[in-house]
C-alpha atoms as a PDB file:
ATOM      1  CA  UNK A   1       1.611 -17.949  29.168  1.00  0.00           C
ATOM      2  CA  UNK A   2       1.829 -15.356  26.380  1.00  0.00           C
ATOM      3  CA  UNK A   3      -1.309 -13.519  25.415  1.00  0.00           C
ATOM      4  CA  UNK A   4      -2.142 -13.522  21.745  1.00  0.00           C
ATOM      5  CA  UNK A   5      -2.176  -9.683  21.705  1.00  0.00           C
ATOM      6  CA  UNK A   6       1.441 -10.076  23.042  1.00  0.00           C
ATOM      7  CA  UNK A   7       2.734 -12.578  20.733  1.00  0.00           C
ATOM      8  CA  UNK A   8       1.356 -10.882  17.359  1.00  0.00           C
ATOM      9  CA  UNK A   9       2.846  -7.068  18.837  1.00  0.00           C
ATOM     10  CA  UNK A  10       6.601  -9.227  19.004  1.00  0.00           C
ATOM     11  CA  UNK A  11       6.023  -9.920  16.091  1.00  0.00           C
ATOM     12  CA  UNK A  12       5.095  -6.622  14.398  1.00  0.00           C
ATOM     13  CA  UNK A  13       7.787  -5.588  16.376  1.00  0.00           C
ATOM     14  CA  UNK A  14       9.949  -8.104  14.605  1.00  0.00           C
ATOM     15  CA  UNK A  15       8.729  -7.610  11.197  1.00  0.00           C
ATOM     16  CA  UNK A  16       9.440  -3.630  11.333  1.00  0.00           C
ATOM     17  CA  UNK A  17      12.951  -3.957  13.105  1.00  0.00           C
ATOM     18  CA  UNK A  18      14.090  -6.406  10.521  1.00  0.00           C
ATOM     19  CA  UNK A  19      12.439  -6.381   7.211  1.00  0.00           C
ATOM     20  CA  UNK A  20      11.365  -9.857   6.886  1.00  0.00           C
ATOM     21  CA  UNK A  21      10.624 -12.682   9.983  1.00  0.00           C
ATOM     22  CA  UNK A  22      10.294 -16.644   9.070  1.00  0.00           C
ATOM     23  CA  UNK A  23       7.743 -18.633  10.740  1.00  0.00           C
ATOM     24  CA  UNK A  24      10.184 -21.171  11.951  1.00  0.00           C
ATOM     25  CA  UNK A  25      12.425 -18.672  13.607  1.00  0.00           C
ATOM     26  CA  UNK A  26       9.415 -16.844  14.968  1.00  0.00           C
ATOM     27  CA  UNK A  27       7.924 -19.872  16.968  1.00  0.00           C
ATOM     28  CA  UNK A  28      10.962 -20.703  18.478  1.00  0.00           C
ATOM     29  CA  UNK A  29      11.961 -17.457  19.567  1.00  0.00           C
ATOM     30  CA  UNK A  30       8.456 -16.648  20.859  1.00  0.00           C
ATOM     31  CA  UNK A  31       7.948 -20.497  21.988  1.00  0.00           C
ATOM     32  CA  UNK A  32       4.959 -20.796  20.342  1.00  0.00           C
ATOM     33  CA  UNK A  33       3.963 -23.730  17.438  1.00  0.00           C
ATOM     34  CA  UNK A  34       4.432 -22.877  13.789  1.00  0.00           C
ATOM     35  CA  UNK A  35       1.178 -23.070  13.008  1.00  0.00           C
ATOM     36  CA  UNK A  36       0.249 -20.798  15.810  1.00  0.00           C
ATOM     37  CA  UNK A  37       3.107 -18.279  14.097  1.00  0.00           C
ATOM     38  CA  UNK A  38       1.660 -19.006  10.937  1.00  0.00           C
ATOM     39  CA  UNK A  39      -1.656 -18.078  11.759  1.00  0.00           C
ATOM     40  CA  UNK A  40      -0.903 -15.192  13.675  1.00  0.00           C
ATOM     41  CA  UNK A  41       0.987 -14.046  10.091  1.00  0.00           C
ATOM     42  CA  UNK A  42      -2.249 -14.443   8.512  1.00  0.00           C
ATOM     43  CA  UNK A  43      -4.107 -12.379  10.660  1.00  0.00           C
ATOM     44  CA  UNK A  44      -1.828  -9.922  11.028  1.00  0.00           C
ATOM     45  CA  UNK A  45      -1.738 -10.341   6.868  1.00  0.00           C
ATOM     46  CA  UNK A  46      -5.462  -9.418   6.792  1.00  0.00           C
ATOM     47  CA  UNK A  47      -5.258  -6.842   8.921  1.00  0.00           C
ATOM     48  CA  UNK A  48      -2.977  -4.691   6.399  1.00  0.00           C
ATOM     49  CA  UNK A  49      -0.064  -4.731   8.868  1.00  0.00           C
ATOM     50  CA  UNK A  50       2.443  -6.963   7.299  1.00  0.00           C
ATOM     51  CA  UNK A  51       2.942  -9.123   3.832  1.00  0.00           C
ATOM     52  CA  UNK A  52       2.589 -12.375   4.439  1.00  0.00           C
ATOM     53  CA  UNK A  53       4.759 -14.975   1.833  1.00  0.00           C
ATOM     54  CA  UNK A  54       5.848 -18.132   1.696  1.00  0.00           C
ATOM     55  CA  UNK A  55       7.582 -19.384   4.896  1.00  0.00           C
ATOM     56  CA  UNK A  56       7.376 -15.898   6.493  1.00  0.00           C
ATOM     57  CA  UNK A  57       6.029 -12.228   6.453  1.00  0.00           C
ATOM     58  CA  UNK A  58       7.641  -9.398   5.143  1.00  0.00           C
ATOM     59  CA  UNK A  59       7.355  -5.674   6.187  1.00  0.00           C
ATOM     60  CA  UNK A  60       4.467  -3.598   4.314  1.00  0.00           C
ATOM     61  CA  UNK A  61       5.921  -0.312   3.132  1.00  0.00           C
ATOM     62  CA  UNK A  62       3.558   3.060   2.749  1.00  0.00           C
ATOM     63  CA  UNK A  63       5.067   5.042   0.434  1.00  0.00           C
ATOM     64  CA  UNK A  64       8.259   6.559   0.524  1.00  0.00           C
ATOM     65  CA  UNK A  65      10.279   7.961   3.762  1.00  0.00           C
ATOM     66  CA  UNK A  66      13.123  10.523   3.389  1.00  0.00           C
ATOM     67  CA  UNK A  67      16.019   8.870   1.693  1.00  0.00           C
ATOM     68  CA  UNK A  68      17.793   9.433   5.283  1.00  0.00           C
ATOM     69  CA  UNK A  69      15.363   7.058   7.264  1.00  0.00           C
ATOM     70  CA  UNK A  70      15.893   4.286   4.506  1.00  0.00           C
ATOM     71  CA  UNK A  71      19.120   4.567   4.496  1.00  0.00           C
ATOM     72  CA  UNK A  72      19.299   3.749   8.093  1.00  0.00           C
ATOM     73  CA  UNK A  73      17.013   0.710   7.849  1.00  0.00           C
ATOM     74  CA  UNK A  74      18.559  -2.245   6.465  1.00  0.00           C
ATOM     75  CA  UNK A  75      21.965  -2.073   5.989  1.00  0.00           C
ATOM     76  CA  UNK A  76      23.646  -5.381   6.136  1.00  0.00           C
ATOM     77  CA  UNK A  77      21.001  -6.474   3.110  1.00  0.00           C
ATOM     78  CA  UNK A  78      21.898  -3.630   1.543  1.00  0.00           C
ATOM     79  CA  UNK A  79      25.066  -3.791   1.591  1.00  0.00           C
ATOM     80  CA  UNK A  80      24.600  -7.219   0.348  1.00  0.00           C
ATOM     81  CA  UNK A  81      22.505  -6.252  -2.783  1.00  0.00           C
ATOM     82  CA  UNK A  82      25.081  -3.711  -3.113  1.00  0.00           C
ATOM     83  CA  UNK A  83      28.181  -5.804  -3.382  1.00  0.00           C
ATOM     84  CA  UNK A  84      26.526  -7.663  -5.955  1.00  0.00           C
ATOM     85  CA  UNK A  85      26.285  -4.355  -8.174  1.00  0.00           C
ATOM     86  CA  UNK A  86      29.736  -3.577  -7.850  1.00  0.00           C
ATOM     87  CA  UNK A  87      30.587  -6.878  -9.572  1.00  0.00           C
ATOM     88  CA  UNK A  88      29.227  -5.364 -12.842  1.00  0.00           C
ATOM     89  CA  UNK A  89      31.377  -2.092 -12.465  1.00  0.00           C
ATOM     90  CA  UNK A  90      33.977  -2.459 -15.292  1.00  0.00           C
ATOM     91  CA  UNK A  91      37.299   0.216 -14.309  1.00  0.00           C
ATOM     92  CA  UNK A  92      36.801   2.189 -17.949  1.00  0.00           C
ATOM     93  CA  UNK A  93      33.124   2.671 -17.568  1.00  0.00           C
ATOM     94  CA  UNK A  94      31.269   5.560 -17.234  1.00  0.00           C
ATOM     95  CA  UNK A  95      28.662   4.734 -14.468  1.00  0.00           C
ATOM     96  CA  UNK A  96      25.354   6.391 -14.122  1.00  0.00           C
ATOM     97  CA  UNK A  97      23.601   6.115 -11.047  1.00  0.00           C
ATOM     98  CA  UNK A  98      20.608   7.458  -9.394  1.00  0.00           C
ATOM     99  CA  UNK A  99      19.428   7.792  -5.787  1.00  0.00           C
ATOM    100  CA  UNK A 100      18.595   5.548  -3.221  1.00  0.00           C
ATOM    101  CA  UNK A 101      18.871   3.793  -0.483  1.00  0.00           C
ATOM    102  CA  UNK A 102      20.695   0.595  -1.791  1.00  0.00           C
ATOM    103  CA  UNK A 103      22.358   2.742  -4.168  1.00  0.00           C
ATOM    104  CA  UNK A 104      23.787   4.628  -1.406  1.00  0.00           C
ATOM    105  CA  UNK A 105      24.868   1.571  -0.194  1.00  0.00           C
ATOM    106  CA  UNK A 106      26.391   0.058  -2.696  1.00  0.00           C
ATOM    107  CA  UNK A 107      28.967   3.508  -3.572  1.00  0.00           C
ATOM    108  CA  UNK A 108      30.009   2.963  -0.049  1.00  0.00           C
ATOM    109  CA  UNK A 109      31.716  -0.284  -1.175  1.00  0.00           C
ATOM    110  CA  UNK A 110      33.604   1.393  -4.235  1.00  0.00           C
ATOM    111  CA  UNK A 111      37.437   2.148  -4.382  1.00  0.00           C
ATOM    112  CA  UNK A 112      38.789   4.706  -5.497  1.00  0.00           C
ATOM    113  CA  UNK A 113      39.313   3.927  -9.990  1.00  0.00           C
ATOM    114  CA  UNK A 114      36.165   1.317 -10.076  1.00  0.00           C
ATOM    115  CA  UNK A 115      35.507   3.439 -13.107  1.00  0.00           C
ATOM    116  CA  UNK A 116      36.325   6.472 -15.117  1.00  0.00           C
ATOM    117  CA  UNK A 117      33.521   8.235 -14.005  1.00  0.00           C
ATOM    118  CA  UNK A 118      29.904   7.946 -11.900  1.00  0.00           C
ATOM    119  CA  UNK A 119      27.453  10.267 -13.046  1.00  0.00           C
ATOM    120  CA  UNK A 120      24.725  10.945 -10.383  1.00  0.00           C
ATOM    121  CA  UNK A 121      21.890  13.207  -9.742  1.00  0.00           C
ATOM    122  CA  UNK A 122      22.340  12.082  -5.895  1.00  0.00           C
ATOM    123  CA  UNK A 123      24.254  14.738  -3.745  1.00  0.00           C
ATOM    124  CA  UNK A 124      24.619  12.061  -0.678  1.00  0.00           C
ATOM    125  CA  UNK A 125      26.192   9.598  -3.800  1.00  0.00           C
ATOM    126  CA  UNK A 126      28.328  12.113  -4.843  1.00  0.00           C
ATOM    127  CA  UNK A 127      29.381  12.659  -1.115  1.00  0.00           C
ATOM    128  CA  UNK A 128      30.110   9.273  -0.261  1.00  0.00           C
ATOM    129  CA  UNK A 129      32.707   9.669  -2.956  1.00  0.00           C
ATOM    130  CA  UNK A 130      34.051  13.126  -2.545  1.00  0.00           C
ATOM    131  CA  UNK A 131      37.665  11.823  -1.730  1.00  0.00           C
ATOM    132  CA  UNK A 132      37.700   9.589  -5.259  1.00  0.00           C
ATOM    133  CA  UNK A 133      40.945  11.305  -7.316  1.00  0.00           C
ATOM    134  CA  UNK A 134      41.294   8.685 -10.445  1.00  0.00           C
ATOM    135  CA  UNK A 135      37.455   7.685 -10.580  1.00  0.00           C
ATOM    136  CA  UNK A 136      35.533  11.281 -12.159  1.00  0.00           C
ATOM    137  CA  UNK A 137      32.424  12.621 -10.041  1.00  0.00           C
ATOM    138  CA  UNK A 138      29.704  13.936 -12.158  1.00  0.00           C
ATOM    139  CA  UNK A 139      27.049  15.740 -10.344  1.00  0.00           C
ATOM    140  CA  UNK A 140      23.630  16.324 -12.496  1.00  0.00           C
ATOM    141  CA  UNK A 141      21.338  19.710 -11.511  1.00  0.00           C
ATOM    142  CA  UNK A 142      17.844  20.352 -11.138  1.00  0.00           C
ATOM    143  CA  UNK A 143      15.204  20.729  -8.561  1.00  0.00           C
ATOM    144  CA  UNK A 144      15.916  19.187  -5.234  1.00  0.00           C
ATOM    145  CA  UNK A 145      13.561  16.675  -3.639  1.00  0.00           C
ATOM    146  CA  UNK A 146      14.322  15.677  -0.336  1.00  0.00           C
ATOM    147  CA  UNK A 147      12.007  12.898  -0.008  1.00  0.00           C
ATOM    148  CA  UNK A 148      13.924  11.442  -3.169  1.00  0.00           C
ATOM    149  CA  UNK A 149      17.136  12.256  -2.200  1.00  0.00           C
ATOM    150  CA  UNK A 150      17.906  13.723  -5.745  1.00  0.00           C
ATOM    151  CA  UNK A 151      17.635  16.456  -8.384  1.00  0.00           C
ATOM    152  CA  UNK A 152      14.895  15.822 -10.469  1.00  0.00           C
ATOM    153  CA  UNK A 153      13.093  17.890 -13.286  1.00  0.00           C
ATOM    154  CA  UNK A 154      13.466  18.916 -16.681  1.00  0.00           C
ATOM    155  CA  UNK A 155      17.065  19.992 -15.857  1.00  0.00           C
ATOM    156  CA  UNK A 156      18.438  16.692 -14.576  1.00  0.00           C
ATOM    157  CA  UNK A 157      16.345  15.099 -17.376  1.00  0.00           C
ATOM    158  CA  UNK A 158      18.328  16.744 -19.778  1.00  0.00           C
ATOM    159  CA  UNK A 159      21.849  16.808 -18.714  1.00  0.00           C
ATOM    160  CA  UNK A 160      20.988  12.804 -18.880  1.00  0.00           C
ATOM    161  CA  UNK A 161      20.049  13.137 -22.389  1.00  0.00           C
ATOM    162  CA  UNK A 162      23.361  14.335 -23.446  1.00  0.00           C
ATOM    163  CA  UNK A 163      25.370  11.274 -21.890  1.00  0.00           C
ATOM    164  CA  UNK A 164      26.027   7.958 -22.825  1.00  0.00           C
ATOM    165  CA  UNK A 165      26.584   5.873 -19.999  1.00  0.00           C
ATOM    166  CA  UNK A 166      28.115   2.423 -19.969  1.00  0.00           C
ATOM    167  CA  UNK A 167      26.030   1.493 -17.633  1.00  0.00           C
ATOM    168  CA  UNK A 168      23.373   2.639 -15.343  1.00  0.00           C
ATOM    169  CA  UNK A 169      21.986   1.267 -11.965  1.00  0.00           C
ATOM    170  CA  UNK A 170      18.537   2.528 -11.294  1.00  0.00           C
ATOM    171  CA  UNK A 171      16.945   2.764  -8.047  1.00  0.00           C
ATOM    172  CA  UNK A 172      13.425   1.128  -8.073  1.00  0.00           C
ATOM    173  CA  UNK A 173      10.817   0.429  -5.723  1.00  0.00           C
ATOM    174  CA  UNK A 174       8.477  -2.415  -6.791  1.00  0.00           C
ATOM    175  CA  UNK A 175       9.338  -4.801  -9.935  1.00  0.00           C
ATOM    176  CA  UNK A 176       6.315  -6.692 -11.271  1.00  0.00           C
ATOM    177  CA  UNK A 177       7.376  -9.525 -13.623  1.00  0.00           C
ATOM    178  CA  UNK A 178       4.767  -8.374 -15.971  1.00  0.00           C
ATOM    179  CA  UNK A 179       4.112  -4.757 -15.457  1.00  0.00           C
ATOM    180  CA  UNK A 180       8.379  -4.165 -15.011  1.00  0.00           C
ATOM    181  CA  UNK A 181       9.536  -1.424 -13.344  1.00  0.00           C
ATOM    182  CA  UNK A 182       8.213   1.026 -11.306  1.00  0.00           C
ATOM    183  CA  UNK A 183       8.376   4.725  -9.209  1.00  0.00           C
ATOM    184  CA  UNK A 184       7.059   6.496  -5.956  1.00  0.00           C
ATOM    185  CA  UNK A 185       7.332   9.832  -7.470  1.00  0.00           C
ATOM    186  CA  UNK A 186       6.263  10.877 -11.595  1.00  0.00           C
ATOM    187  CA  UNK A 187       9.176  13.297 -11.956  1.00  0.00           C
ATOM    188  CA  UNK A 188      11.338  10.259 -10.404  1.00  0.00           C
ATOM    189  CA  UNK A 189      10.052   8.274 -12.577  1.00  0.00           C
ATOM    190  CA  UNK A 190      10.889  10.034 -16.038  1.00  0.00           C
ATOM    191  CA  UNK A 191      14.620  10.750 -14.773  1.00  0.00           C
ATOM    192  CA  UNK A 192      15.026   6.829 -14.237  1.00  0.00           C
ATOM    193  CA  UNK A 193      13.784   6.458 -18.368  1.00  0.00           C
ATOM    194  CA  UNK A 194      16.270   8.414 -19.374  1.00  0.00           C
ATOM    195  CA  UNK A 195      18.973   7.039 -17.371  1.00  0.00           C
ATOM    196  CA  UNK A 196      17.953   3.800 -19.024  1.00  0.00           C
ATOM    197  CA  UNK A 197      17.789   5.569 -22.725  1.00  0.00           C
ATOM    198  CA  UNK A 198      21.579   6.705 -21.937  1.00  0.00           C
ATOM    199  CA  UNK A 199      22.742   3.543 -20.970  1.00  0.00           C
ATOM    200  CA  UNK A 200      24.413   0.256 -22.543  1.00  0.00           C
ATOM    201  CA  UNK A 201      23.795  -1.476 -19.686  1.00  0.00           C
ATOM    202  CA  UNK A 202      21.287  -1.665 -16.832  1.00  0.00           C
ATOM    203  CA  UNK A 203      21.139  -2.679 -13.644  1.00  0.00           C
ATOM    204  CA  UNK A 204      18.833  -2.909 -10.426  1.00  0.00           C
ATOM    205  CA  UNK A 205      18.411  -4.211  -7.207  1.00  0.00           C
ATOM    206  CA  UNK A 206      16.033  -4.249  -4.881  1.00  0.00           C
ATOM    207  CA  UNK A 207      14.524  -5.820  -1.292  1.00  0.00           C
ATOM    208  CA  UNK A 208      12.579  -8.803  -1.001  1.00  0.00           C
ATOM    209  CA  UNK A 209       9.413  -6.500   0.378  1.00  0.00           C
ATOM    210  CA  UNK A 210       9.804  -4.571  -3.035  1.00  0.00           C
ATOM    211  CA  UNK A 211       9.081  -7.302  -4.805  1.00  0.00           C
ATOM    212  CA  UNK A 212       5.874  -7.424  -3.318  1.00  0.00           C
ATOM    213  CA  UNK A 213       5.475  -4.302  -3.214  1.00  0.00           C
ATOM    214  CA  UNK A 214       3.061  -1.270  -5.315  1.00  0.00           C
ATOM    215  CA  UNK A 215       4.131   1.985  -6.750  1.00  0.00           C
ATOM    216  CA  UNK A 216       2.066   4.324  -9.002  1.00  0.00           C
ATOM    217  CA  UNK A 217       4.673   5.244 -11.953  1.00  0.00           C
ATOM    218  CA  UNK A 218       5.297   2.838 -14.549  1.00  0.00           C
ATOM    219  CA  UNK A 219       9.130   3.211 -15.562  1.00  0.00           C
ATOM    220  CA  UNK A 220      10.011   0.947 -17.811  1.00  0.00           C
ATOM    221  CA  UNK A 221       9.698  -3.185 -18.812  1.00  0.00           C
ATOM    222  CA  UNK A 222      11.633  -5.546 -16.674  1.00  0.00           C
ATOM    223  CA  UNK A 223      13.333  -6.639 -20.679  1.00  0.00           C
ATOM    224  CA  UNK A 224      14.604  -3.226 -20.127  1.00  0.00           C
ATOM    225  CA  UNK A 225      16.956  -4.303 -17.369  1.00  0.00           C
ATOM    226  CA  UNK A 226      20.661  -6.833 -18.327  1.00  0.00           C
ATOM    227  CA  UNK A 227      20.769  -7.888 -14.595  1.00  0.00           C
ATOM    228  CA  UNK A 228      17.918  -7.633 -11.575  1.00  0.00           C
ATOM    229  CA  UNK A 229      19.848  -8.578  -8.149  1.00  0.00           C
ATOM    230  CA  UNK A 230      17.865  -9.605  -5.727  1.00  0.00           C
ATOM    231  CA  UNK A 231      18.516 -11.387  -1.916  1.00  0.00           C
ATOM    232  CA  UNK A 232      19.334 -14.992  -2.082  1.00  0.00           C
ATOM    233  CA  UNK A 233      16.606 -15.695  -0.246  1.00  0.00           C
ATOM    234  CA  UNK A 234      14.097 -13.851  -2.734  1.00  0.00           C
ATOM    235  CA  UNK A 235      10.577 -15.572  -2.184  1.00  0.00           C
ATOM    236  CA  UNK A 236      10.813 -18.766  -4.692  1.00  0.00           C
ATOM    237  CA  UNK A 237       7.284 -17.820  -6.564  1.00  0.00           C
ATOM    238  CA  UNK A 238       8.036 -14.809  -7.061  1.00  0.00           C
ATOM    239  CA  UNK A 239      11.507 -15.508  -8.278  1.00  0.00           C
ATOM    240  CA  UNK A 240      10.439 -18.332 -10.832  1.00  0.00           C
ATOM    241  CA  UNK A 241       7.671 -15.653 -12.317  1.00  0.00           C
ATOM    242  CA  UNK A 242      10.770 -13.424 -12.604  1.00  0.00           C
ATOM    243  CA  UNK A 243      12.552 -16.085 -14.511  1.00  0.00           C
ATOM    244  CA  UNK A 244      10.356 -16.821 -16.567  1.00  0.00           C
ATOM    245  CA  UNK A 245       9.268 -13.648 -18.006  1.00  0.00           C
ATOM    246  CA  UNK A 246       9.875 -13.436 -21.492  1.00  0.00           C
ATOM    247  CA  UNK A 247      12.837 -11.457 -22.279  1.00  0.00           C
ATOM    248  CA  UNK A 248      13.460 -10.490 -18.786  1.00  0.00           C
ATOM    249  CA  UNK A 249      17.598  -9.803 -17.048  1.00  0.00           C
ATOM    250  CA  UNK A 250      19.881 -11.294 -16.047  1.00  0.00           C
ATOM    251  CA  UNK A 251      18.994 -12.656 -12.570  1.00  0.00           C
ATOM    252  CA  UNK A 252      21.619 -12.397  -9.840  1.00  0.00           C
ATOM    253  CA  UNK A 253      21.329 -13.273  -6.132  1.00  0.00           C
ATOM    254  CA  UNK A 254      23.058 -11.609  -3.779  1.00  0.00           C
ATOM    255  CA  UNK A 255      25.183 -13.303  -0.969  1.00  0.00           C
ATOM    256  CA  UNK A 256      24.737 -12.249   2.503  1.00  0.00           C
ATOM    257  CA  UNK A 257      27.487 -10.283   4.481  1.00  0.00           C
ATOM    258  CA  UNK A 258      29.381 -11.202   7.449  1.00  0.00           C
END
């Protein structure tokens, strides 16, 4: 018989290894009753180790790892979120896009001509591209940070200010229906404005746990965005409050990949 001590660790276990757990799939894999699962999500809820939500638990995130470790975590929902993105790619646009995890994942799915040109204050974007020849690579300065995975500063800030992007797709790590958009790091946060400011069109995407997520910089309204993507199985509550709000994007849901 397993020990409750056991059962909840499989389950942490789970939760980190995969992102997000349902309760359904949880009791039968551990062989335990839903409402066992369900309380053991609770507790576990309570306890500040995971993020309990409807029909499941998600993983609690504590600020931001290297761009690197994210990268790692995740991919096949990234890559789904990312695939979505490239959908709103036009092959005459000028692209601007910022770094991240998803982001990263998403330029991994571009061919060669997508667009006339992706702007990027990224060095691991602009790598993932480095073989492009009819698609231009556009690599912004300024002060590396590594946790960000980007140049940031009052450099990068205003090479930004002197393009106009088609459109941009900004990284983001919570999105509050209300409150909109929102940063780990202050300079981070001012280089996603003026991406925004430079753009005709905007994009995001961003993980289920993000959604339920906190981060301390404001950057912008979510009626600042023309399309949010988020998983396709984005908790329903929190997708009908996105819905709803007034003026908000352009709400796509991304299909999973094989």
């Amino acid at each position: 018989m397993q020990l409750p001590e056991e059962r909840r660790r499989l389950i942490l276990d789970a939760v980190e290894r995969e992102g997000k757990v349902l309760a359904a799939e949880l009791a039968t894999r551990l062989g335990a009753s839903e409402d066992t699962v369900r309380r053991d999500l609770r507790d576990l809820d309570n306890a500040g180790l995971l993020r309990r939500v409807h029909g499941g638990a998600l993983r609690r995130t504590t600020g931001e790892a290297p761009l690197q470790q994210r990268a790692e975590r995740d991919g096949p929902r990234k890559a789904a979120l990312g695939l979505a993105l490239r959908n709103l790619i036009k092959p005459h646009d000028t692209v601007l896009i910022d770094a991240g995890s998803t982001n990263l994942a998403l330029v991994q799915q571009l061919g060669d001509g997508c667009a006339a040109a992706i702007v990027t204050n990224s060095p691991q974007v602009a790598l993932a591209l480095r073989g492009f020849q009819r698609t231009r690579i556009v690599l912004i300065g300024g002060v590396y940070s590594p946790t960000c995975g980007a140049a940031l500063g009052a450099q990068a800030v205003a090479e930004v200010g002197r393009i106009h992007a088609d459109l941009c797709i900004v990284g983001v790590c919570a999105v509050h229906a209300q409150k909109g958009l929102y940063a780990a790091d202050p300079e981070e946060a001012l280089f996603k404005r003026a991406m925004l400011a430079a753009s005709g069109r905007r994009a995001a995407a961003i993980l289920n746990e993000r959604l339920l997520d906190a981060a301390p910089f404001a950057v912008a309204a979510l009626a600042e965005l023309d399309h949010l993507v988020l998983e396709a199985d984005a908790p329903p509550d929190v997708l009908a409050r996105l819905r709803d709000a007034a003026n908000g994007p352009d709400i796509l849901l991304a299909n999973k990949v094989a």
